[in-house]
Protein backbone atom coordinates (compact mmCIF):
# COMPACT_ATOMS: atom_id res chain seq x y z
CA UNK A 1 0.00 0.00 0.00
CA UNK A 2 1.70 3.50 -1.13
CA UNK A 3 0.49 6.19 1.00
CA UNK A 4 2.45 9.01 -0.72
CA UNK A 5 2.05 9.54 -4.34
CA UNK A 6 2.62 12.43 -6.78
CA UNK A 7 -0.99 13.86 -6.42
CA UNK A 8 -0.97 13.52 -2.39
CA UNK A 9 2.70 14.67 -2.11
CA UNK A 10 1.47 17.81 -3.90
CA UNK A 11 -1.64 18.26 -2.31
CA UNK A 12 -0.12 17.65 1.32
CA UNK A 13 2.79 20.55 0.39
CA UNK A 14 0.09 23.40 -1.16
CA UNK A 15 -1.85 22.78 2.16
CA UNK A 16 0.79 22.90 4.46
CA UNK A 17 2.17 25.88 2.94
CA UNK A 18 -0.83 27.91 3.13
CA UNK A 19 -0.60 31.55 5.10
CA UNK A 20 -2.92 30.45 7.85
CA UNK A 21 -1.30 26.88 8.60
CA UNK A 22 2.20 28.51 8.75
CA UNK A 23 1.12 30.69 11.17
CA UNK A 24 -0.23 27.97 13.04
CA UNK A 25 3.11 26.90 13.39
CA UNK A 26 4.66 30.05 14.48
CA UNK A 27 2.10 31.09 17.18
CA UNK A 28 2.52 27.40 18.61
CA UNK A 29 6.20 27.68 19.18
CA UNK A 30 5.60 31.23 20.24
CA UNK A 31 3.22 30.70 23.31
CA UNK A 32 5.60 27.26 23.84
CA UNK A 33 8.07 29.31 24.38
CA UNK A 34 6.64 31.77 26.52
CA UNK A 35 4.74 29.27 28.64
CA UNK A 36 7.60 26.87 29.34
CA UNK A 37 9.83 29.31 30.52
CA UNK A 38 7.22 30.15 33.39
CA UNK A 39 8.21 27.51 36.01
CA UNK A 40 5.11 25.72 37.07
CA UNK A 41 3.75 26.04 33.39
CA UNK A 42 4.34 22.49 31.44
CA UNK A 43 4.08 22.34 28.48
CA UNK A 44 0.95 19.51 28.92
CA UNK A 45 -0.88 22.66 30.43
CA UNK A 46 -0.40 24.79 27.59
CA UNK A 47 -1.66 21.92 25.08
CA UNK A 48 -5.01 21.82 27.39
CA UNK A 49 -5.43 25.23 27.78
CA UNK A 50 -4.81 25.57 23.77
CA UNK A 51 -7.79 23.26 22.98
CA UNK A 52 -10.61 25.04 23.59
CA UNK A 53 -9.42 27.87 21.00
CA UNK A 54 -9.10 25.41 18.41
CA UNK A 55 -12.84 24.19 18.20
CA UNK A 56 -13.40 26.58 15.49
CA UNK A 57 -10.92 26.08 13.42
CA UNK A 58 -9.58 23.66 10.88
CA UNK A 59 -8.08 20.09 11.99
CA UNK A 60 -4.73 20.56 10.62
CA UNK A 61 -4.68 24.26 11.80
CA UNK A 62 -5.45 23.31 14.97
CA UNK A 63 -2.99 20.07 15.51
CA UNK A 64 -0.31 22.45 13.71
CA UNK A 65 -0.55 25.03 16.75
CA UNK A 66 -1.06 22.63 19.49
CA UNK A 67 1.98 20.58 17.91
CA UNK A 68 3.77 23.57 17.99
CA UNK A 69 3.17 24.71 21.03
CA UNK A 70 4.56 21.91 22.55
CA UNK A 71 7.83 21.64 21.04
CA UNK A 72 8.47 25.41 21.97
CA UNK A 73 7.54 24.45 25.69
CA UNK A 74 9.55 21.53 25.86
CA UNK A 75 12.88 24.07 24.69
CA UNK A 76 11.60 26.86 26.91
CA UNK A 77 11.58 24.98 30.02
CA UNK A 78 15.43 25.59 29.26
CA UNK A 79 15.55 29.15 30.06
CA UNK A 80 14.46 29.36 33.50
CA UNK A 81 16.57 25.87 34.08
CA UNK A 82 19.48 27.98 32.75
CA UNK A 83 18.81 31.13 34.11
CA UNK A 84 17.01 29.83 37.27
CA UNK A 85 18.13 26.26 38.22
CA UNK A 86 14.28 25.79 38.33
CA UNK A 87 12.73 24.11 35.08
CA UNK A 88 10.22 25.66 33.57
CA UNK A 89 9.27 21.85 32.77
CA UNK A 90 9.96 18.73 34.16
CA UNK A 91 12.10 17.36 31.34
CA UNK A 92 14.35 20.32 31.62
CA UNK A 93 15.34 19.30 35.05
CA UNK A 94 18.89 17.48 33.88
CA UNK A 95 19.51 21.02 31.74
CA UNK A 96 19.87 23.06 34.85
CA UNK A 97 22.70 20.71 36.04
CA UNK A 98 25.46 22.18 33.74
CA UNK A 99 23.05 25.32 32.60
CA UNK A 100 22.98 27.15 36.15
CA UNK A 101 26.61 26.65 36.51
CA UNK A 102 27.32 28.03 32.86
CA UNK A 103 24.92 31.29 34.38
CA UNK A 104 26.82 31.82 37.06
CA UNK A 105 29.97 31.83 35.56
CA UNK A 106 28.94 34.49 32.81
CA UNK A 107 27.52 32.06 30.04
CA UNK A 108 24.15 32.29 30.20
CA UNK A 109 23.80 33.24 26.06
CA UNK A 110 26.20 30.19 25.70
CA UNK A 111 24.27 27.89 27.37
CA UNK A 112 20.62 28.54 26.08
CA UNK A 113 21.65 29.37 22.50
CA UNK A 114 23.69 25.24 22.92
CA UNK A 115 20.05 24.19 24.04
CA UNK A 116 18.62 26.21 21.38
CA UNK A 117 20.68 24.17 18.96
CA UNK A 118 20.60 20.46 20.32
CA UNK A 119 17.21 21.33 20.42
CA UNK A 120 16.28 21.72 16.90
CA UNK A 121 18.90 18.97 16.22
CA UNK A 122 17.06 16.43 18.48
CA UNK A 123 13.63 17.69 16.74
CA UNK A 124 14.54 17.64 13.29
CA UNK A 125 16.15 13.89 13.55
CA UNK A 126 12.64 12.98 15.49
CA UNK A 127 10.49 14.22 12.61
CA UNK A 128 12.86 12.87 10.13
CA UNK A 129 12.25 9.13 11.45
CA UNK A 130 8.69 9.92 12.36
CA UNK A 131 8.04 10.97 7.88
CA UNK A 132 10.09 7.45 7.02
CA UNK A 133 8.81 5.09 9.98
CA UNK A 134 5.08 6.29 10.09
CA UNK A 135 4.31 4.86 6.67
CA UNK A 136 5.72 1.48 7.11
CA UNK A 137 4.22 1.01 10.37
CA UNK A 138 0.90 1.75 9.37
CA UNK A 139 0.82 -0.32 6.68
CA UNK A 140 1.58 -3.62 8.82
CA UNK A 141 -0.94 -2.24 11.06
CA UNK A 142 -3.50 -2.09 9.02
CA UNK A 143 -3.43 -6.39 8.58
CA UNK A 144 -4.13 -6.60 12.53
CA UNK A 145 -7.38 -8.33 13.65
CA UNK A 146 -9.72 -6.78 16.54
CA UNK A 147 -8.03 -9.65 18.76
CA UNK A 148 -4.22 -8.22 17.87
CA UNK A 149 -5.23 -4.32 18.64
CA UNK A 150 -6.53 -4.99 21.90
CA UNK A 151 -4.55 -7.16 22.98
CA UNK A 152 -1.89 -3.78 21.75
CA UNK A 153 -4.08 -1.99 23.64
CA UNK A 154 -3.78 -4.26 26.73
CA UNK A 155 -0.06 -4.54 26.58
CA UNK A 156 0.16 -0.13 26.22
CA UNK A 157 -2.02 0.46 29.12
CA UNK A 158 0.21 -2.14 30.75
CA UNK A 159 3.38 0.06 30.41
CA UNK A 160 1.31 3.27 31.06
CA UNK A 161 0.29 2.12 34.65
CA UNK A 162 3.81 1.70 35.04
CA UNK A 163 5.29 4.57 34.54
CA UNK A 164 5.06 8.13 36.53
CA UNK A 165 3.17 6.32 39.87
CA UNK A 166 5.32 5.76 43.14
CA UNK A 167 3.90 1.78 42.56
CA UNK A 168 2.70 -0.15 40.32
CA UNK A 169 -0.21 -0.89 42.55
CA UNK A 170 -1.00 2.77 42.15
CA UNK A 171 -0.53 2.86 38.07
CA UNK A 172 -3.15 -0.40 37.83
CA UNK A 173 -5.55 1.55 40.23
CA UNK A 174 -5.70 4.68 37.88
CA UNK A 175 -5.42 2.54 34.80
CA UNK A 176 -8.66 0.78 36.27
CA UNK A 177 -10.60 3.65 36.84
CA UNK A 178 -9.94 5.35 33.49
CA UNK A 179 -11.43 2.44 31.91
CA UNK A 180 -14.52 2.50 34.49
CA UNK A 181 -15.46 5.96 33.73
CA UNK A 182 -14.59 5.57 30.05
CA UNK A 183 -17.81 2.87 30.25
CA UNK A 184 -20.33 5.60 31.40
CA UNK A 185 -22.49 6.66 28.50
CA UNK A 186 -24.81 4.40 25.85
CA UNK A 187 -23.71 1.36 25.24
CA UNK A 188 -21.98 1.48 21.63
CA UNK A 189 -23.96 -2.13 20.28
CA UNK A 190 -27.39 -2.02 22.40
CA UNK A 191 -27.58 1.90 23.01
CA UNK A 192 -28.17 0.69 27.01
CA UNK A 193 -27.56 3.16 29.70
CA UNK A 194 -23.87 2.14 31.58
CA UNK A 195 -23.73 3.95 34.86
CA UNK A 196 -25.36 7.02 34.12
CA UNK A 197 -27.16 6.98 37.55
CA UNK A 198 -30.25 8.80 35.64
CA UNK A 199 -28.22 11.50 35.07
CA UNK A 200 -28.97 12.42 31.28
CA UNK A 201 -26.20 14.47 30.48
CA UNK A 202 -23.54 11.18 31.07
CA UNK A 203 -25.85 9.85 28.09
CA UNK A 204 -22.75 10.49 26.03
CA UNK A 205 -20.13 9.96 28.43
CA UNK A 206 -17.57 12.28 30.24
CA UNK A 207 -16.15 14.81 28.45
CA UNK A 208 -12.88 14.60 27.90
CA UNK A 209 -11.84 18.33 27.55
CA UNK A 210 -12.96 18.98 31.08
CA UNK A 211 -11.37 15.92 32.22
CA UNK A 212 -8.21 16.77 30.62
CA UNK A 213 -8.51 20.49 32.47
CA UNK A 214 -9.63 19.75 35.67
CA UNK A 215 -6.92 16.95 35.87
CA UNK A 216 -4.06 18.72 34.65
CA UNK A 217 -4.45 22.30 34.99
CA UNK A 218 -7.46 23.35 37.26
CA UNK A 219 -5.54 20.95 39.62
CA UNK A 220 -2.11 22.35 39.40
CA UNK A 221 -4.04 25.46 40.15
CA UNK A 222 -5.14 24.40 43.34
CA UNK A 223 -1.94 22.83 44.18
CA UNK A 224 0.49 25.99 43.62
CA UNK A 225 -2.57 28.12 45.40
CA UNK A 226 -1.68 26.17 48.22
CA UNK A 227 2.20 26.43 48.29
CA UNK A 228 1.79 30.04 47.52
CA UNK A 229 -0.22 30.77 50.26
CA UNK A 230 2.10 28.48 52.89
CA UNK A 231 5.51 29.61 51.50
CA UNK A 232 7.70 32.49 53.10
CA UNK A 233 9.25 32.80 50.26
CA UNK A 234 7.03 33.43 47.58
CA UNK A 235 8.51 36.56 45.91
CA UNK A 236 9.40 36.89 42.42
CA UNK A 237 13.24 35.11 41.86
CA UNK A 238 16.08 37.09 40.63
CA UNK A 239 17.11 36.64 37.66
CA UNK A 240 20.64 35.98 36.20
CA UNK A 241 21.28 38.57 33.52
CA UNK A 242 21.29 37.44 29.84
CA UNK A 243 25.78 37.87 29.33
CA UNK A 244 28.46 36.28 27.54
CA UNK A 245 29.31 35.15 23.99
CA UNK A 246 26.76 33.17 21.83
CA UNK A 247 27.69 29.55 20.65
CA UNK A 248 30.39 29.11 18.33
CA UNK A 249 30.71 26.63 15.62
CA UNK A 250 33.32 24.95 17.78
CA UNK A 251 31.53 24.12 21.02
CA UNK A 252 28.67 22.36 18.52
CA UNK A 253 31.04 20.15 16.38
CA UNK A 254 32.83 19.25 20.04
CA UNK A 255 29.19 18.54 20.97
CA UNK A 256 27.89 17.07 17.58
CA UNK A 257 28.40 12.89 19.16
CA UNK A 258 26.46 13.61 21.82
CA UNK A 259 23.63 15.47 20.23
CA UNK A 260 23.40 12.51 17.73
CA UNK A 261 23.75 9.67 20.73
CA UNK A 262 20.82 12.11 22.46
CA UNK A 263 18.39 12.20 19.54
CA UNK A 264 18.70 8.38 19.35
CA UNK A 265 18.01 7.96 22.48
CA UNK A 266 15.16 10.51 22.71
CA UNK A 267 13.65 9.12 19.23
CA UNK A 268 13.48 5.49 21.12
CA UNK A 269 12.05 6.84 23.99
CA UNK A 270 9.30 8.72 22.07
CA UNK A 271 8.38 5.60 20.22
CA UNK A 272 8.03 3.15 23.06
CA UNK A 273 4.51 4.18 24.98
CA UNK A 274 4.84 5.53 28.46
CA UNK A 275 8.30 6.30 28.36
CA UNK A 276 8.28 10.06 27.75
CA UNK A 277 10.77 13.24 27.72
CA UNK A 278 11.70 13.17 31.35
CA UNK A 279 13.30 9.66 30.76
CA UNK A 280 15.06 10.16 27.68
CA UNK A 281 16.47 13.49 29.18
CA UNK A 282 17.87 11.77 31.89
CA UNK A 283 19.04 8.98 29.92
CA UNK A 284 20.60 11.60 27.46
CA UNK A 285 22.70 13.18 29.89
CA UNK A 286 23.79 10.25 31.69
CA UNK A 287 24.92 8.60 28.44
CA UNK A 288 26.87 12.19 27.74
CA UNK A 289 28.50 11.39 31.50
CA UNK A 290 29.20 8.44 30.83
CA UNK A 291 31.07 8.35 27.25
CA UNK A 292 33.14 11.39 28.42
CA UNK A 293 36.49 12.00 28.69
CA UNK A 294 35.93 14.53 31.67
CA UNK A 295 32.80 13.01 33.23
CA UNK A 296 34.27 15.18 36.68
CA UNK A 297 33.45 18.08 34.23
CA UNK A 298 29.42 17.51 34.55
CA UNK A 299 27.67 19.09 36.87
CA UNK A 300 30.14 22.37 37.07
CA UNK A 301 29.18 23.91 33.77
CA UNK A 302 29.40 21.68 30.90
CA UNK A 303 28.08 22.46 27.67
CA UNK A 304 27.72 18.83 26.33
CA UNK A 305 25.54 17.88 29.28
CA UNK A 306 22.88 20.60 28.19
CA UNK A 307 23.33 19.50 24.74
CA UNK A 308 22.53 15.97 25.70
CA UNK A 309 19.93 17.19 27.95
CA UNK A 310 17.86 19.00 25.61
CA UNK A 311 18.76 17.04 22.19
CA UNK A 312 17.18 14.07 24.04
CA UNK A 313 13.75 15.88 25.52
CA UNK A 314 13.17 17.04 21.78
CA UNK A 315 13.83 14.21 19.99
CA UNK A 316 10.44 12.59 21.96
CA UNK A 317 8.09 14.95 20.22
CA UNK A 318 8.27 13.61 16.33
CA UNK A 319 8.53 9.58 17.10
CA UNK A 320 5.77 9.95 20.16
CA UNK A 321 3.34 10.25 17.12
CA UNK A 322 4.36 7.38 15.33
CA UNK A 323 2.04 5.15 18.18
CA UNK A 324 -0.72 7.28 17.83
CA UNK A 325 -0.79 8.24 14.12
CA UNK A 326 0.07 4.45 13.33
CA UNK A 327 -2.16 2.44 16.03
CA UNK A 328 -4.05 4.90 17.47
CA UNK A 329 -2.27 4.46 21.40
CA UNK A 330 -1.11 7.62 23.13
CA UNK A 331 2.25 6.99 24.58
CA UNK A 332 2.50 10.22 26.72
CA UNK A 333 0.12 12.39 28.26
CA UNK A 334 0.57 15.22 25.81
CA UNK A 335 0.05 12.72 23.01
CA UNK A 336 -2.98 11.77 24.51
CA UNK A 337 -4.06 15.38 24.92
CA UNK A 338 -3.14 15.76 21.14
CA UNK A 339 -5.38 12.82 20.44
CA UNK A 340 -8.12 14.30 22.26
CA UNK A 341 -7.91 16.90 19.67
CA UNK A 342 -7.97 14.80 16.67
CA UNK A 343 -11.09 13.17 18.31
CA UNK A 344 -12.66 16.46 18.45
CA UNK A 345 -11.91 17.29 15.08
CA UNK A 346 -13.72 14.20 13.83
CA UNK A 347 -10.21 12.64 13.06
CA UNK A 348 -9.48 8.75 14.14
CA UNK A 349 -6.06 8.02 14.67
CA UNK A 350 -4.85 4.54 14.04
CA UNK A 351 -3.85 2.20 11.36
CA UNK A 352 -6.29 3.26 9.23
CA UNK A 353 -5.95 7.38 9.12
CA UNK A 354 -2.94 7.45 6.39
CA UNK A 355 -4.76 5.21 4.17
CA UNK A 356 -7.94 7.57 4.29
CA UNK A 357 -6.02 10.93 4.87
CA UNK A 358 -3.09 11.02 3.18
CA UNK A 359 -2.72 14.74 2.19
CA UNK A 360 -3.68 15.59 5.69
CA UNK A 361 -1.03 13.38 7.91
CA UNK A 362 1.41 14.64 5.13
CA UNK A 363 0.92 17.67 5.52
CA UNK A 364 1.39 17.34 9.16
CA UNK A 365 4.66 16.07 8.62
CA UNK A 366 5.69 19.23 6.35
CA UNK A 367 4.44 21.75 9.25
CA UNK A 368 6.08 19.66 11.46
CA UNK A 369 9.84 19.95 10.07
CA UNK A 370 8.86 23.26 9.41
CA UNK A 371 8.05 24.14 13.16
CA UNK A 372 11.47 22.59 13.59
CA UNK A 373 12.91 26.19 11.33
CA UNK A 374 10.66 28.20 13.13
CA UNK A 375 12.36 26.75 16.48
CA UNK A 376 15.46 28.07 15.72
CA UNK A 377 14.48 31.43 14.34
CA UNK A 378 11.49 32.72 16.86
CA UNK A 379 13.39 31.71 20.25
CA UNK A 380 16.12 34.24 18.90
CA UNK A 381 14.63 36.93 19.93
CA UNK A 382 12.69 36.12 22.21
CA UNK A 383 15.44 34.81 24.72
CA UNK A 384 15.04 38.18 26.91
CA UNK A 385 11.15 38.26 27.16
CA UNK A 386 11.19 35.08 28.13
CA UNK A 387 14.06 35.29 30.62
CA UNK A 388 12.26 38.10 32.22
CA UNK A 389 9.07 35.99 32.04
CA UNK A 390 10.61 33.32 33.92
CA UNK A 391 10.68 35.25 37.06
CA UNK A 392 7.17 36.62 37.19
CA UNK A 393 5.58 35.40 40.66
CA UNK A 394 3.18 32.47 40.13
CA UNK A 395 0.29 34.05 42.19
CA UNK A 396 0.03 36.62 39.35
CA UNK A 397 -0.53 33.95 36.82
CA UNK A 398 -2.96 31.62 38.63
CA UNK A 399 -6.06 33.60 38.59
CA UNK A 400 -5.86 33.92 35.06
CA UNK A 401 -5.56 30.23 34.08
CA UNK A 402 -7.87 29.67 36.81
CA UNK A 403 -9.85 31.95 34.71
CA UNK A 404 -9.47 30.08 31.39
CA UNK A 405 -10.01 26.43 32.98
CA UNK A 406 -13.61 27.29 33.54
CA UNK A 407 -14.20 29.47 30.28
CA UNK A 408 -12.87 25.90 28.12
CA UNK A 409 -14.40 23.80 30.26
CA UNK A 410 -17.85 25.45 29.31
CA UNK A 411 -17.11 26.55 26.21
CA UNK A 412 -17.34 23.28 24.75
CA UNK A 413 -20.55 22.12 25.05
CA UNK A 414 -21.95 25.75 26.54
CA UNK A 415 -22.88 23.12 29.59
CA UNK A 416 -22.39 23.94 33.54
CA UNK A 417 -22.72 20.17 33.93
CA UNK A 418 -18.35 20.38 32.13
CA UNK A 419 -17.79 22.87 34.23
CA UNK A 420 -18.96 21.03 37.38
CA UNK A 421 -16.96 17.77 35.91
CA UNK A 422 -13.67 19.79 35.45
CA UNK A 423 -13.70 21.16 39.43
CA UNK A 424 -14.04 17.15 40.09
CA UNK A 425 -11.38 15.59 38.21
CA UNK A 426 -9.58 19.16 39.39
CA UNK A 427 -10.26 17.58 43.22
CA UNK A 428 -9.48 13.80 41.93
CA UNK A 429 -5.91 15.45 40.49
CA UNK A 430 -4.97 17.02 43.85
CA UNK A 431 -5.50 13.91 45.76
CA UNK A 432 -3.83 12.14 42.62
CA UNK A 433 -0.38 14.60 43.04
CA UNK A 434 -0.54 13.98 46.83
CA UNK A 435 -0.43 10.38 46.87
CA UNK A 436 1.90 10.06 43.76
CA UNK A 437 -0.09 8.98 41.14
CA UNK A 438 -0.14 9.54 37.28
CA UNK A 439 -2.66 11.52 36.08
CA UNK A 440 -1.23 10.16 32.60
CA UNK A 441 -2.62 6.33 33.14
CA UNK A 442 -6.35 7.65 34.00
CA UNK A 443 -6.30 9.66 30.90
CA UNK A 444 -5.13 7.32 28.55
CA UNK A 445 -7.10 4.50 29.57
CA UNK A 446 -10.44 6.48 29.19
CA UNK A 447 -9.03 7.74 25.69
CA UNK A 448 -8.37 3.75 25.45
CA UNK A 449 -10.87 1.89 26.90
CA UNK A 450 -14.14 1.95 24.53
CA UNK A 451 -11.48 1.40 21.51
CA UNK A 452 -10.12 -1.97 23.95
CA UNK A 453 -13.98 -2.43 24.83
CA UNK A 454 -14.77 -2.20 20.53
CA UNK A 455 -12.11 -4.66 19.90
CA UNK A 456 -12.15 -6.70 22.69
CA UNK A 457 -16.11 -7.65 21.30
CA UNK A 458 -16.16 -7.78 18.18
CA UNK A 459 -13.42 -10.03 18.36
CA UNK A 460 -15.47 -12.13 20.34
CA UNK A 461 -18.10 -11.82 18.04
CA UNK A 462 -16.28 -12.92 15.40
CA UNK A 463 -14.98 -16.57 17.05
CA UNK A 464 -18.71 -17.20 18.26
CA UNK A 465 -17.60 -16.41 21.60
CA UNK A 466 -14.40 -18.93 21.69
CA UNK A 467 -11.80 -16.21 24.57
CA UNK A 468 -8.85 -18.20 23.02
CA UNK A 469 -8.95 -16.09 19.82
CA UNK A 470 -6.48 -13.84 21.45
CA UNK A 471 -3.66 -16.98 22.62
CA UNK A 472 -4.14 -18.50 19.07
CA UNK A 473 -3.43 -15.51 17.01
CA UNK A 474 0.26 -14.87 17.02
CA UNK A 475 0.18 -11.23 17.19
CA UNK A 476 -2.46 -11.28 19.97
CA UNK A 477 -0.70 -13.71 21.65
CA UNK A 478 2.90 -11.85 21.92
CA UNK A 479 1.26 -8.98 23.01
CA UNK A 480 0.19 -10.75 25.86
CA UNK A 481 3.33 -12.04 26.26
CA UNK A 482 5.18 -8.97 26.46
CA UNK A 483 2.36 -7.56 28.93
CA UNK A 484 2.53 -10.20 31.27
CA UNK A 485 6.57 -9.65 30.84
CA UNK A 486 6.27 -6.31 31.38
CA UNK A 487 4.07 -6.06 34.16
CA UNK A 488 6.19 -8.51 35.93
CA UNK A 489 9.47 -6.39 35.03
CA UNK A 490 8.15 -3.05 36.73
CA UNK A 491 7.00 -5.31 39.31
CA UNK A 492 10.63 -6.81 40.11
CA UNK A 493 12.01 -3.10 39.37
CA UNK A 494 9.70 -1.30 42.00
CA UNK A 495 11.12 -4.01 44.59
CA UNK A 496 14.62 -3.45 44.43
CA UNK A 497 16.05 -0.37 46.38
CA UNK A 498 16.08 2.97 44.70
CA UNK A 499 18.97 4.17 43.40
CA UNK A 500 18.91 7.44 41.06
CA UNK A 501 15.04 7.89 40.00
CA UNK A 502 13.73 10.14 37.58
CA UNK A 503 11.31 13.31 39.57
CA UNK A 504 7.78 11.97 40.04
CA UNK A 505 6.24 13.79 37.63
CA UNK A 506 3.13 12.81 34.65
CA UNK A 507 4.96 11.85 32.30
CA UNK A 508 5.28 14.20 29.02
């Protein structure tokens, strides 16, 4: 099957190319920018908050700015790292190891324009893979049965429950409930009420915009509220002054292994569901320690360990598709938040979406690479705002996305009844942050669950009822396989004494 012929090729680049999707692109990395260099702002947050806007407006419009925007958070999370030594998101946290030093010792431009550059290194090789490996990967997808996605399905939620909880006990709690409340609604085959409690307005289920607010944002809210109003120290931080020479061609070539190591790295890590940026950032730097000459030099201003750093984080955005464009399975929470959006734009992703909408995944992949330009040239001058940005108190800013949680929450289906669903899931997120739990594996399963639910029956349906469909189809069965592997890997791994973890953060 040949996804990309002369006709699409040219369709997908007159599209792309179009005024209003280019600037798309550069608005996306624009806000990204701004919004990841405000510590407490993630880059997840700014995707949610995004959504809303984009009800109006075309699909590819719309995924083009929220695709954007977060590839210019996940760089400017660097800044206040740099400037700081407090990410502005968690996947810049191994940046402000070597990136605060370089401040302090009068390299400040050094350091962020070296992140600048691993970063649109790290994107560029992500995007490349994602245009070649996409293609391939849906067409073997497309041969699976309903038995062989969900037992996929099965073996992603699997890995999602493990990842970004204190225990896996935890992970298969949230996982479990995501799937419950994904079941509310009318039953898809007999149009049956499921756990609506005679409530009419769960007729079609939960929605997941408010959800996604109240459980990422609206929560966050509430927590930073709270540490504002206990902290002493809650003044605006001072900020280390923008100084020193820019990068020179010199530092990158030094750098130019470990940036291509980094992107590897991240590019796995992107691919492989519940993985995410904070891991390959981590794993990025460490493998820049590690392969050094001078690993005593890490740590005290070294500008290889940003470049690994940030190389690494970006490199996560471009393959993290190839899941979700290819078999419709978030593997991060902003991928499921980007999901969301092609759900809302009447867009399936899966196995499935390249074969009907060619010109339109293709032309996500041009505005893509081109976002990947528009890295490079908008953070340029924007390096000072958004320094200066990165010390603004967060009690200024809560109100206001306080402010915006309830005017997306509503303005989706103009109902109270979202509104009154977001301040739950808001009070479900606290509790969730509290006790170290992922808000990632609630999401995903409910984004999951009536496509494992779908599958799950009609494969049933189709062997007259006979469960060992999904042992006797080989697919199926290694998919089970590798879930019952897996779950008894993070299970071994969560026993063993801690040595150096990764923050417990949602995974991005």
């Amino acid at each position: 099957m040949d996804f990309l012929s002369a006709d699409v090729l040219a369709s997908a680049i007159s599209t792309a190319f179009l005024p209003a999707n280019l600037l798309a692109v550069a608005l996306g990395v624009t806000a990204g920018v701004i919004l990841g260099a405000v510590p407490g702002l993630s880059g997840t947050m700014a995707i949610a908050l995004m959504i809303p806007l984009t009800f109006h407006w075309s699909p590819l419009f719309s995924i083009a700015i929220l695709m954007g925007c977060w590839k210019g958070s996940v760089f400017g999370g660097s800044i206040s790292a740099i400037l700081l030594n407090t990410p502005g998101t968690p996947e810049a946290a191994p940046t402000a190891l070597d990136g605060y030093p370089l401040s302090q010792q009068g390299k400040s431009m050094q350091a962020m324009t070296m992140a600048l550059a691993a970063s649109v290194i790290g994107a560029l090789f992500s995007d490349a893979l994602l245009f070649v490996a996409a293609p391939a990967i849906s067409e073997f997808a497309v041969t699976f049965g309903p038995a062989d996605l969900a037992s996929l399905m099965l073996l992603s939620l699997v890995i999602v429950s493990g990842t970004g909880s204190r225990s896996i006990i935890k992970g298969l709690m949230a996982t479990a409930l995501g799937l419950y409340l994904g079941c509310i609604g009318l039953d898809p085959l007999t149009a049956e009420r499921r756990l609506t409690f005679g409530v009419l307005h769960l007729d079609q289920g939960l929605d997941l915009l408010a959800m996604t607010i109240g459980l990422l944002v609206l929560s966050e809210v509430f927590v930073q509220m709270r540490e504002e109003l206990s902290s002493a120290a809650s003044a605006a931080k001072p900020r280390l002054p923008l100084k020193g020479a820019w990068l020179k061609l010199a530092d990158l070539k030094r750098a130019a292994g470990v940036i291509l190591r980094s992107s590897i790295i991240g590019s796995v890590c992107g691919a492989l569901p519940g993985v995410g940026s904070i891991t390959a950032a981590f794993m990025g730097y460490d493998q820049a320690r590690m392969t050094s000459g001078h690993p005593e030099t890490f740590g005290k201003g070294e500008l290889k360990g940003v470049a690994a750093a940030e190389s690494a984080n970006n490199a996560v955005c471009g393959t993290a598709l190839v899941p979700m464009l290819t078999l419709g399975i978030p593997g991060s929470l902003s991928v499921a938040i980007i999901m969301g959006a092609f759900m809302i734009h009447g867009l399936a992703p899966g196995p499935l979406l390249m074969s009907s909408e060619p010109a339109f995944v293709y032309s996500l992949f041009l505005l893509l690479l081109l976002s990947d330009i528009l890295l490079f040239l908008i953070p340029l001058p924007l390096l000072p705002l958004a320094a200066r940005l990165s010390t603004i108190r967060r009690a200024y800013l809560l109100a206001p996305i306080a402010f915006f949680c309830f005017v997306g929450a509503y303005s989706t289906n103009q109902s109270l009844f979202d509104v009154k669903v977001m301040v739950v899931f808001a009070v479900i997120g606290v509790f969730f942050k509290r006790w170290g739990i992922s808000p990632a594996a609630l999401l995903i399963a409910f984004i999951l669950g009536p496509l494992v639910e779908n599958n799950l029956r009609l494969a049933l349906m189709l062997s007259a009822g006979d469960p060992t469909v999904f042992v006797t189809r080989p697919l199926s069965a290694v998919f089970l396989g590798l879930a019952v592997v897996a779950l008894g890997v993070m299970t071994f791994r969560r026993k063993r004494p801690a040595a150096a973890t990764v923050p417990e953060t949602a995974r991005d």
